[in-house]
C-alpha atoms as a PDB file:
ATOM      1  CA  UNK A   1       0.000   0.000   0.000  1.00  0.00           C
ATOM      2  CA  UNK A   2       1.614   3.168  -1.374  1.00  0.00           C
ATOM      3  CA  UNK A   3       0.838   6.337   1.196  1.00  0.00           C
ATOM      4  CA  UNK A   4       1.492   9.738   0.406  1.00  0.00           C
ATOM      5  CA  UNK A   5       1.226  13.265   1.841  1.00  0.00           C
ATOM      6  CA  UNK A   6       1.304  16.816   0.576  1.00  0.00           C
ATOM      7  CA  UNK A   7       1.080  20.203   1.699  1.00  0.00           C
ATOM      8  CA  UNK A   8      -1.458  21.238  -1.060  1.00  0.00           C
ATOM      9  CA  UNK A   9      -1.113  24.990  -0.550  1.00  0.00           C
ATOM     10  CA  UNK A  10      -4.747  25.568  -1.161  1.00  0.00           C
ATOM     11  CA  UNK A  11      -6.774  22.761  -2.989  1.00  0.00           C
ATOM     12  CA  UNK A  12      -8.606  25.258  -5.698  1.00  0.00           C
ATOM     13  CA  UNK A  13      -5.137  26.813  -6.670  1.00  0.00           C
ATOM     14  CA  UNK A  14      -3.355  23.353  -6.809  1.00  0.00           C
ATOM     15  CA  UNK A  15      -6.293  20.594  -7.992  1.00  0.00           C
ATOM     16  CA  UNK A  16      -4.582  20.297 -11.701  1.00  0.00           C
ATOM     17  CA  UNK A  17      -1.171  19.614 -10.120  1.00  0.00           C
ATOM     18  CA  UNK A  18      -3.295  16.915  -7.635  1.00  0.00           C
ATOM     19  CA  UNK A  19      -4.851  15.113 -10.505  1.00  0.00           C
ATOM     20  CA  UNK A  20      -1.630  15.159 -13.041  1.00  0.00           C
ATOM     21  CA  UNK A  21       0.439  13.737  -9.656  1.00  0.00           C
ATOM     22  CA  UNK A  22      -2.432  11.439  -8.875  1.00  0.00           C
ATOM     23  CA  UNK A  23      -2.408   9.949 -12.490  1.00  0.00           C
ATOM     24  CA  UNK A  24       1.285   9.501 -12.862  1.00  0.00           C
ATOM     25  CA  UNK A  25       1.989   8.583  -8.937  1.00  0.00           C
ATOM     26  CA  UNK A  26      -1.264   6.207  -8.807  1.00  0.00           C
ATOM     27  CA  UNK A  27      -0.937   6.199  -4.664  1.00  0.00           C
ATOM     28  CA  UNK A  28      -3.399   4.206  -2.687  1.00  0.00           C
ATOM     29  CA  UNK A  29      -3.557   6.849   0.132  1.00  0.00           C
ATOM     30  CA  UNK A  30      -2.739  10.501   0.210  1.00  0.00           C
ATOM     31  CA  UNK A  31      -2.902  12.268   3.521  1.00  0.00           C
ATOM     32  CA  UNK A  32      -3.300  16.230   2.296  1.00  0.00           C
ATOM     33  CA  UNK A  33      -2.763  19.274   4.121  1.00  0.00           C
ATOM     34  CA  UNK A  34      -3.564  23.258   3.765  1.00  0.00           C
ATOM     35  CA  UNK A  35      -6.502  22.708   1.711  1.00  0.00           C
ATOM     36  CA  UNK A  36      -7.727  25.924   2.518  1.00  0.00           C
ATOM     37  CA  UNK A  37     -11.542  24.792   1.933  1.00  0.00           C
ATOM     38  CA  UNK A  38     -14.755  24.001   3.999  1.00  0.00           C
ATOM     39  CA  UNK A  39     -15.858  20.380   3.495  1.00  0.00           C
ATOM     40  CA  UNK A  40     -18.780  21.620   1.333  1.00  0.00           C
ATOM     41  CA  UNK A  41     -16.470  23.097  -0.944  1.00  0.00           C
ATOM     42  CA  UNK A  42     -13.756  20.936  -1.591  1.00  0.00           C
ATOM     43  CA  UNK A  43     -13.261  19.759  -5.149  1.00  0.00           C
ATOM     44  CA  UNK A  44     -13.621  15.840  -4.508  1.00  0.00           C
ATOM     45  CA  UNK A  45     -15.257  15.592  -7.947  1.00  0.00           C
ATOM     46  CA  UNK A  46     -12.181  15.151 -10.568  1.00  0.00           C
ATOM     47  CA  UNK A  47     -10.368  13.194  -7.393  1.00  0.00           C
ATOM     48  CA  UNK A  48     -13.971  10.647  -6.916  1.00  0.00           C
ATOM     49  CA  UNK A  49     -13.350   9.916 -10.873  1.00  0.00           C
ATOM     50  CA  UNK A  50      -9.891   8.986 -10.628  1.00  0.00           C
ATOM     51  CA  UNK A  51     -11.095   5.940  -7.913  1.00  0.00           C
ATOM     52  CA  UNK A  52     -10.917   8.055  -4.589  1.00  0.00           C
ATOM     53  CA  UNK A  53     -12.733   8.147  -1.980  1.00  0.00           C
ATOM     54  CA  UNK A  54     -12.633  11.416   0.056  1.00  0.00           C
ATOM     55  CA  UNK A  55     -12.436  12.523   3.171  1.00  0.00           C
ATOM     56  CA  UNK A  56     -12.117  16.302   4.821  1.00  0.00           C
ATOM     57  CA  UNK A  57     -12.049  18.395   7.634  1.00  0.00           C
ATOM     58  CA  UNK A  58     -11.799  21.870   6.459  1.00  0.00           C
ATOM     59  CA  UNK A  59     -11.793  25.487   7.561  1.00  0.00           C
ATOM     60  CA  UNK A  60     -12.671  28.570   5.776  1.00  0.00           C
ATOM     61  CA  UNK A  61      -9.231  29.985   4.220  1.00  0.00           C
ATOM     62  CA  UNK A  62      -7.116  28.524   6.592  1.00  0.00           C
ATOM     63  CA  UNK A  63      -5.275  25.327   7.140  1.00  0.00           C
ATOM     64  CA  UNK A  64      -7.637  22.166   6.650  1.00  0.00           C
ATOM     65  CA  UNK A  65      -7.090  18.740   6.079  1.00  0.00           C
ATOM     66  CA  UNK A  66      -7.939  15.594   3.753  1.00  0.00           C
ATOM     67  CA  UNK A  67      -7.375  11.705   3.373  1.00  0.00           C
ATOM     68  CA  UNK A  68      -8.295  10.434  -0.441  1.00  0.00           C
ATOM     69  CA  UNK A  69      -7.741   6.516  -0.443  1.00  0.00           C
ATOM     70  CA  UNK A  70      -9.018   3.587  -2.995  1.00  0.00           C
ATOM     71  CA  UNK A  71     -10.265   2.061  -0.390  1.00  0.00           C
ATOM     72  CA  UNK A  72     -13.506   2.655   1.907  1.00  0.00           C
ATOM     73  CA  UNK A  73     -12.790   4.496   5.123  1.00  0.00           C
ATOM     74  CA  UNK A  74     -13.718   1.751   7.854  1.00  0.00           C
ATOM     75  CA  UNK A  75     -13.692   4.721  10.789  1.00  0.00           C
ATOM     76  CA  UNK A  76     -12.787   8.447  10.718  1.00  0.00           C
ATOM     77  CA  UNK A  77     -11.909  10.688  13.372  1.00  0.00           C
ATOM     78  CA  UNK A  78     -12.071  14.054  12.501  1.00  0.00           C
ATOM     79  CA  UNK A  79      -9.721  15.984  14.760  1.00  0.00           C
ATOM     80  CA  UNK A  80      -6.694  15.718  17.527  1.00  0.00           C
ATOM     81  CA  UNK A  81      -8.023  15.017  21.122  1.00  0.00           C
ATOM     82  CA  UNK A  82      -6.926  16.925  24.222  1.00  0.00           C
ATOM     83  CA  UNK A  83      -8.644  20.524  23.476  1.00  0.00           C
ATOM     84  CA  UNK A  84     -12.241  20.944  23.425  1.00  0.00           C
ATOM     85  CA  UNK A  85     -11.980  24.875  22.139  1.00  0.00           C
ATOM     86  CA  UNK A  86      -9.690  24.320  19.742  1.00  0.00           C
ATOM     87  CA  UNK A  87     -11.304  24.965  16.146  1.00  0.00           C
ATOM     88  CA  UNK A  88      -8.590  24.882  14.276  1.00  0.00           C
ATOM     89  CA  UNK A  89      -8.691  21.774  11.522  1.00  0.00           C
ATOM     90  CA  UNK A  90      -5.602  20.304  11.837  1.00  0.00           C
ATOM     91  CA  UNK A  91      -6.087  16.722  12.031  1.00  0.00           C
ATOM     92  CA  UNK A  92      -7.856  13.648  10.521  1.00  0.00           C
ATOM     93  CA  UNK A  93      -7.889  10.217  11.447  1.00  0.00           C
ATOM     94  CA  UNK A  94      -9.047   7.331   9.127  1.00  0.00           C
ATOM     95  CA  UNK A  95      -8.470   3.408   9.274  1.00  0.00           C
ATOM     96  CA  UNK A  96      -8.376   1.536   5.739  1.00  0.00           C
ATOM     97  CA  UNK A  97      -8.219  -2.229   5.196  1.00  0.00           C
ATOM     98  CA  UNK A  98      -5.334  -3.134   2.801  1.00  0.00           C
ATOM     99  CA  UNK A  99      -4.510  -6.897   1.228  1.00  0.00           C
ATOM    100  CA  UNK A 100      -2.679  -8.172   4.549  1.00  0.00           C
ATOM    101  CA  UNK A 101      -4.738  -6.029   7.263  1.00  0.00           C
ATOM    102  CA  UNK A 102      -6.157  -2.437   8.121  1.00  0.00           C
ATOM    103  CA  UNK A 103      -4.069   0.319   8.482  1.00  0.00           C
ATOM    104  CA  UNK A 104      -4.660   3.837  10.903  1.00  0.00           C
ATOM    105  CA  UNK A 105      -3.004   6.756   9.191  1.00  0.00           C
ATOM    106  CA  UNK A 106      -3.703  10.233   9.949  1.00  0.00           C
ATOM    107  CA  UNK A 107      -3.579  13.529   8.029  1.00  0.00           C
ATOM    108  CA  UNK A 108      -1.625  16.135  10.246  1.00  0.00           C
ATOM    109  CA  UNK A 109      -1.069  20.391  10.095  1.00  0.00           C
ATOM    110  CA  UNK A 110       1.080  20.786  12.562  1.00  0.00           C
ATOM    111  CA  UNK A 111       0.924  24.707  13.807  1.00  0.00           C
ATOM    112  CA  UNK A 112       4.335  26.751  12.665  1.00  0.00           C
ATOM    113  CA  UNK A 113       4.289  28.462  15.868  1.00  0.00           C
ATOM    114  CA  UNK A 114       5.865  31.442  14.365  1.00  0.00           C
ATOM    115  CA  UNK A 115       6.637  34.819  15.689  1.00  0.00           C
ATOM    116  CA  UNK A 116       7.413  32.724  19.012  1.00  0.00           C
ATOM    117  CA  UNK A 117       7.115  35.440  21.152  1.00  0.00           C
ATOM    118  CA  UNK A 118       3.246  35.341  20.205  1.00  0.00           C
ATOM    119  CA  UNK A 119       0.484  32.864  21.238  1.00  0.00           C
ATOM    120  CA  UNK A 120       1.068  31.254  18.592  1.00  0.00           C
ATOM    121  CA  UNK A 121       4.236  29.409  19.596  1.00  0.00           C
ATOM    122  CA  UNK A 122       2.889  27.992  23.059  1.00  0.00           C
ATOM    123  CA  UNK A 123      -0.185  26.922  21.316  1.00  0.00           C
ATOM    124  CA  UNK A 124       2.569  24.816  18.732  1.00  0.00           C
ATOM    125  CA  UNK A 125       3.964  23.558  22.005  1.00  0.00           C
ATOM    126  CA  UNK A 126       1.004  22.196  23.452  1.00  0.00           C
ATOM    127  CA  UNK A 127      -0.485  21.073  20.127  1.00  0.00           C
ATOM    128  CA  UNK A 128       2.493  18.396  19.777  1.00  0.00           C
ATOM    129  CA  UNK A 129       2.060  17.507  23.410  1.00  0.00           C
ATOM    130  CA  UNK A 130      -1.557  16.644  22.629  1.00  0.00           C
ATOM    131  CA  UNK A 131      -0.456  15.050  19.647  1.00  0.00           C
ATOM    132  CA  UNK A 132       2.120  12.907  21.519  1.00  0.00           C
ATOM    133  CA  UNK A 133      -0.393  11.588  24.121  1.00  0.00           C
ATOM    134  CA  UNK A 134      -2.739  10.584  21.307  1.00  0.00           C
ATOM    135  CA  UNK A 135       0.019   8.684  19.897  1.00  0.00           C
ATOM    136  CA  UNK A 136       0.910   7.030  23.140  1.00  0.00           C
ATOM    137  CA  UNK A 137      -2.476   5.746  23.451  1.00  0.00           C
ATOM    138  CA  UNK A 138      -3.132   4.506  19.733  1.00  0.00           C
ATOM    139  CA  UNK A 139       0.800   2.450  20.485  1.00  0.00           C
ATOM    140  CA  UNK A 140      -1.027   0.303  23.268  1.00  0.00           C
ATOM    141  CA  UNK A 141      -3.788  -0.878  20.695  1.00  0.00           C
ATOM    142  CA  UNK A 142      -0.235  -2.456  18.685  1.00  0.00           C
ATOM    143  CA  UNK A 143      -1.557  -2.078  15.347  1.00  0.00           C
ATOM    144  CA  UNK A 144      -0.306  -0.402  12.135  1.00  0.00           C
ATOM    145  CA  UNK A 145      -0.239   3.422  12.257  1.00  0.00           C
ATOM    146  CA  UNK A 146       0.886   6.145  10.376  1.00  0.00           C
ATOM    147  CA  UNK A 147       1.197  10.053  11.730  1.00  0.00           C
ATOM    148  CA  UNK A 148       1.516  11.444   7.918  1.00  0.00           C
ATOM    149  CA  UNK A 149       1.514  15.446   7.136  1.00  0.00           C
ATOM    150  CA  UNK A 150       3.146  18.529   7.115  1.00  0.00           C
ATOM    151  CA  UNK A 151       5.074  18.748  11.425  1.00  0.00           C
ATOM    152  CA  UNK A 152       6.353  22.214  10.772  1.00  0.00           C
ATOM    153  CA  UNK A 153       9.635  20.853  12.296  1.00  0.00           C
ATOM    154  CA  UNK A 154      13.142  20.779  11.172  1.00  0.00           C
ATOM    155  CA  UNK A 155      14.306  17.453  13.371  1.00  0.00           C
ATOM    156  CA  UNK A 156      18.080  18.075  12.578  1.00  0.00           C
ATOM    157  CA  UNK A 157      20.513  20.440  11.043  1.00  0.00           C
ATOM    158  CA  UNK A 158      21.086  18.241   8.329  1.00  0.00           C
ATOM    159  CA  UNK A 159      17.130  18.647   7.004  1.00  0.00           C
ATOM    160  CA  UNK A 160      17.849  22.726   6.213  1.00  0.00           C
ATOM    161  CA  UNK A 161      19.941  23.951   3.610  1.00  0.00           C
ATOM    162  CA  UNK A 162      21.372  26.471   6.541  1.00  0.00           C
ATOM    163  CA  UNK A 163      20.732  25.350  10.119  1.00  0.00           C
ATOM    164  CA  UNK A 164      22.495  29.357  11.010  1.00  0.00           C
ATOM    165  CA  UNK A 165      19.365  30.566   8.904  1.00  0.00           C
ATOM    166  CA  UNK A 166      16.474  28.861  10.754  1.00  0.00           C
ATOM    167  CA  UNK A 167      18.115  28.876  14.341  1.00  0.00           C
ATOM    168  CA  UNK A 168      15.721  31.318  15.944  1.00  0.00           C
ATOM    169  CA  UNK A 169      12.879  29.923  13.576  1.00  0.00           C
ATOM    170  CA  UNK A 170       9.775  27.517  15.570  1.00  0.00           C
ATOM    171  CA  UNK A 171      10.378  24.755  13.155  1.00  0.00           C
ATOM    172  CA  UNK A 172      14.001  24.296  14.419  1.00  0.00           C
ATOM    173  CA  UNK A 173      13.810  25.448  17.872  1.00  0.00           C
ATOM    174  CA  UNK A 174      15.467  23.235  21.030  1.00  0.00           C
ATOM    175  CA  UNK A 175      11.701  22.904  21.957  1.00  0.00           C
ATOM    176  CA  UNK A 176      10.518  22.348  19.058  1.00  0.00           C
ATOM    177  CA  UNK A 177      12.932  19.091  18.700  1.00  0.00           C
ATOM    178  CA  UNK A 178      12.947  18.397  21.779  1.00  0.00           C
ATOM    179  CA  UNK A 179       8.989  17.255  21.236  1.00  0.00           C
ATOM    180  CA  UNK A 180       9.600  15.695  17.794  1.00  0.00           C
ATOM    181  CA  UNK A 181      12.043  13.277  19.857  1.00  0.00           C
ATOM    182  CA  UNK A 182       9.854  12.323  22.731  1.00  0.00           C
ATOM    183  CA  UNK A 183       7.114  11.445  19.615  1.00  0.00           C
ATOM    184  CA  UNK A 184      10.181   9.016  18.131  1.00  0.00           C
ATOM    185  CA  UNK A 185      11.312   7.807  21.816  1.00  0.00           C
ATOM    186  CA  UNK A 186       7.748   6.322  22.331  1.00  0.00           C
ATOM    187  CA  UNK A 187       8.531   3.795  19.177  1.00  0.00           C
ATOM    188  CA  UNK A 188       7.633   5.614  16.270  1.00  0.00           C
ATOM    189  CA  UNK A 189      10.150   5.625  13.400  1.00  0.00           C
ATOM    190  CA  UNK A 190      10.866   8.099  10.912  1.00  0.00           C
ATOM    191  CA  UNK A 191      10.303   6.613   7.723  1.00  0.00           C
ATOM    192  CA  UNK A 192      13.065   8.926   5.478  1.00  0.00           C
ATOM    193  CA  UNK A 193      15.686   8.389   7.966  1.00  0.00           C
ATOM    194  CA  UNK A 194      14.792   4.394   7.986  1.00  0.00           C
ATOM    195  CA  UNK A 195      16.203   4.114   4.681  1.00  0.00           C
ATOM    196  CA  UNK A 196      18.291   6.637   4.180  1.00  0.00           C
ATOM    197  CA  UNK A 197      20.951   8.556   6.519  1.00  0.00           C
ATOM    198  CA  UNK A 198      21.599  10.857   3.589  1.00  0.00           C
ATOM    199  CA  UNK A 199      21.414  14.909   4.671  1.00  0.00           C
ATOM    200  CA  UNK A 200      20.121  17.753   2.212  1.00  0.00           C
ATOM    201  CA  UNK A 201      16.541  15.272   1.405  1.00  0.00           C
ATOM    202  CA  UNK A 202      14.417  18.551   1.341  1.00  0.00           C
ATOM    203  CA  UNK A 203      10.347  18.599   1.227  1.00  0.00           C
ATOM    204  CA  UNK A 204       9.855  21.970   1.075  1.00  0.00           C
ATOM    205  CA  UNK A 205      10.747  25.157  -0.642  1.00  0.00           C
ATOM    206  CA  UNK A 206       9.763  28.658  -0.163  1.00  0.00           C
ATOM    207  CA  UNK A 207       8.353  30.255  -2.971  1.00  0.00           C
ATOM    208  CA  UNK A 208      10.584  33.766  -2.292  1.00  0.00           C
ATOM    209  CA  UNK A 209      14.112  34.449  -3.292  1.00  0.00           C
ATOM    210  CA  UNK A 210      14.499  31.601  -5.784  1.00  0.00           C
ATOM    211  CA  UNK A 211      14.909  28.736  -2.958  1.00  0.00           C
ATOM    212  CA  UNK A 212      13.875  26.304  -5.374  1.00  0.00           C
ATOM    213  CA  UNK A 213      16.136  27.320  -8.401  1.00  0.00           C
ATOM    214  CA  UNK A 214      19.090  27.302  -5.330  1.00  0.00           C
ATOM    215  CA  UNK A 215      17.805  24.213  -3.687  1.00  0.00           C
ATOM    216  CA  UNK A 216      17.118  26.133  -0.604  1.00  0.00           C
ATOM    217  CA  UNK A 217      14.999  24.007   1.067  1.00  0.00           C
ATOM    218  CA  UNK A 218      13.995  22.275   4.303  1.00  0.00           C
ATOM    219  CA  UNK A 219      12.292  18.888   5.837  1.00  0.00           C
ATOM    220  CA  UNK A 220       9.383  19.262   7.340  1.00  0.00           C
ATOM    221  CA  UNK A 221       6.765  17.100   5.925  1.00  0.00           C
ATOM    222  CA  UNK A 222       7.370  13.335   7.668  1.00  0.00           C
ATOM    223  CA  UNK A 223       5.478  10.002   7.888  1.00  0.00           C
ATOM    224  CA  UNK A 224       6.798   8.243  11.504  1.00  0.00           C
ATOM    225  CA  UNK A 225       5.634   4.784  11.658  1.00  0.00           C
ATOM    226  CA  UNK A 226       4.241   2.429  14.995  1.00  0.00           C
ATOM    227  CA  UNK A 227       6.565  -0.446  14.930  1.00  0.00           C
ATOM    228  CA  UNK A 228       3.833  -2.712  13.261  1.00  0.00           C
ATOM    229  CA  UNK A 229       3.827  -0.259  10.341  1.00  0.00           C
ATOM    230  CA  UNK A 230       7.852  -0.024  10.235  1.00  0.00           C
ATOM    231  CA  UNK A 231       7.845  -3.864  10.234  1.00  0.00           C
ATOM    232  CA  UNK A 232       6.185  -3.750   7.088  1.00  0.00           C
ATOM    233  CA  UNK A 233       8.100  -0.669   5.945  1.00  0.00           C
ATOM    234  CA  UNK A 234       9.515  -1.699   2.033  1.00  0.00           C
ATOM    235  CA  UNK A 235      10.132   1.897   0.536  1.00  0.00           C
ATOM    236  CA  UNK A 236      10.305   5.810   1.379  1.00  0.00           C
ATOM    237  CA  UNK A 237      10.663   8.372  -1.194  1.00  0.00           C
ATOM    238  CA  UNK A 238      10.121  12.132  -2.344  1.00  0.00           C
ATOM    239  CA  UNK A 239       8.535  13.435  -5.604  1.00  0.00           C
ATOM    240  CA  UNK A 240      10.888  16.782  -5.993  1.00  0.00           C
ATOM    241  CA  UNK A 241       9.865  17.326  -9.668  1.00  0.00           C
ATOM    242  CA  UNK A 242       6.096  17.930  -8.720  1.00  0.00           C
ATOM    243  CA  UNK A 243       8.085  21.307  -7.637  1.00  0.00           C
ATOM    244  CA  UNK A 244       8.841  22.291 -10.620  1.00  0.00           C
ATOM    245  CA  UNK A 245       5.715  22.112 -12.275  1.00  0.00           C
ATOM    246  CA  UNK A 246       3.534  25.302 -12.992  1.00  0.00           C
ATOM    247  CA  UNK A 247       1.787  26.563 -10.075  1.00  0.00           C
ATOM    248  CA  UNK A 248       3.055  23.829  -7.601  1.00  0.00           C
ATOM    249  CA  UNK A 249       2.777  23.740  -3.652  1.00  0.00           C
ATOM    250  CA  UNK A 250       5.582  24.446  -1.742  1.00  0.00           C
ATOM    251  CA  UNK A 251       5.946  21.513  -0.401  1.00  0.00           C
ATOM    252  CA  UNK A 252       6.202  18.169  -2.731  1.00  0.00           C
ATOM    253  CA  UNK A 253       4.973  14.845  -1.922  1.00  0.00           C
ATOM    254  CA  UNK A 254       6.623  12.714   0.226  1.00  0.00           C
ATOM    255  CA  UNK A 255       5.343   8.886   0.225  1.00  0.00           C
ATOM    256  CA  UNK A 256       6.244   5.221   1.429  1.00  0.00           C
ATOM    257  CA  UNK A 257       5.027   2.057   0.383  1.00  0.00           C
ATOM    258  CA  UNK A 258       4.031  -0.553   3.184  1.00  0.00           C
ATOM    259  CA  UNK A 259       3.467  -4.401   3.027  1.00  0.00           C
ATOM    260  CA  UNK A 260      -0.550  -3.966   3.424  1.00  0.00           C
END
């Protein structure tokens, strides 16, 4: 079972490059984030014909997120526990049944948390630690899961093109890490880094200043893995030529393929 994500950058702006990338990738799962649309709104039309089901939980403008698979969606959970109040759509859950079992994969926006001296770093802060106790709990169950999306965090200073640049930045904060460890040191794996030590693997590229033309780029966009769903861990790859296309994301699509 091939599973994908991809910071869309707005699903009206980007549906041609989804459909071209969906016809020449042919994934069976593709965890989507920043769509940018309200669930009434959201183009699943030219995505149903290609064999997808769809699945959203969106937000006027902002953030948003999306699962298409092949396969029916035997549950869905449409947002992170741990935060009655908070409204912002940042996380779907969904469990598919593959060939050799059912899979759990989520679709995740993980807040930037830039400026960090505003409200909106804390509220990155305790959006991971929510995220990390929801993980904790879905390990006990021991089944296959994936936390798939865009983590707005740079884990080393090998996944920047400049770690000087983005030293004061949320994504690379000691803080910021520190979290994206503890989610590892319960058991999850990162998928990239299972199959490849190799430094300068980039995910993202800011559309400013020519950071694509100079490879300026960063990792941010990860899939970590339960053990059951590293066990059965066969490939991990990224799709940097999506970014070259007209009117592409910012972020390219980043996808493994899993013995399911």
């Amino acid at each position: 079972m091939i599973i994908a994500t991809w910071n869309i950058n707005g699903i009206k702006a980007r549906l041609d490059v989804l459909v071209a990338w969906l016809k020449e990738a042919n994934p069976d799962v593709v965890c989507l984030q920043e769509i940018k649309s309200v669930d009434e709104n959201f183009p699943a039309g030219p995505i149903e014909e290609l064999g997808y089901n769809v699945a959203t939980h969106g937000q006027k403008g902002f953030n948003g997120v999306a699962i298409l698979s092949k396969r029916p969606f035997d549950e869905l959970i449409p947002r992170l526990p741990g935060d009655d109040d908070d409204e912002q759509a940042r996380y779907l859950e969904a469990v598919i049944s593959g060939n050799e079992g059912a899979v759990r994969v989520a679709s995740l926006y993980l807040p930037n948390g830039n400026p960090v001296d505003t409200e909106k770093y804390p509220y990155k802060l305790a959006w991971m630690e929510r995220l990390i106790a929801h993980a904790q709990n879905h390990l006990q169950q021991e089944e296959p899961l994936v936390l798939a999306g865009d983590y707005n965090v740079i884990p080393q200073d090998g996944d920047c093109y400049s770690a000087q640049a983005w030293a004061d930045d949320a994504l690379a904060l000691p803080q910021t890490r520190e979290r994206f460890r503890t989610l590892l040191g319960l058991g999850f794996t990162d998928a990239l880094r299972a199959v490849t030590p190799e430094e300068g693997i980039y995910t993202f590229w800011d559309y400013q200043a020519g950071a694509w033309q100079r490879n300026n780029g960063i990792r941010i966009d990860h899939l970590l893995l339960s053990p059951q769903a590293a066990d059965r861990l066969k490939q991990c790859e990224t799709t940097s030529h999506v970014r070259g296309w007209e009117k592409p994301s910012d972020h390219i699509p980043v996808w493994i393929d899993l013995a399911i």
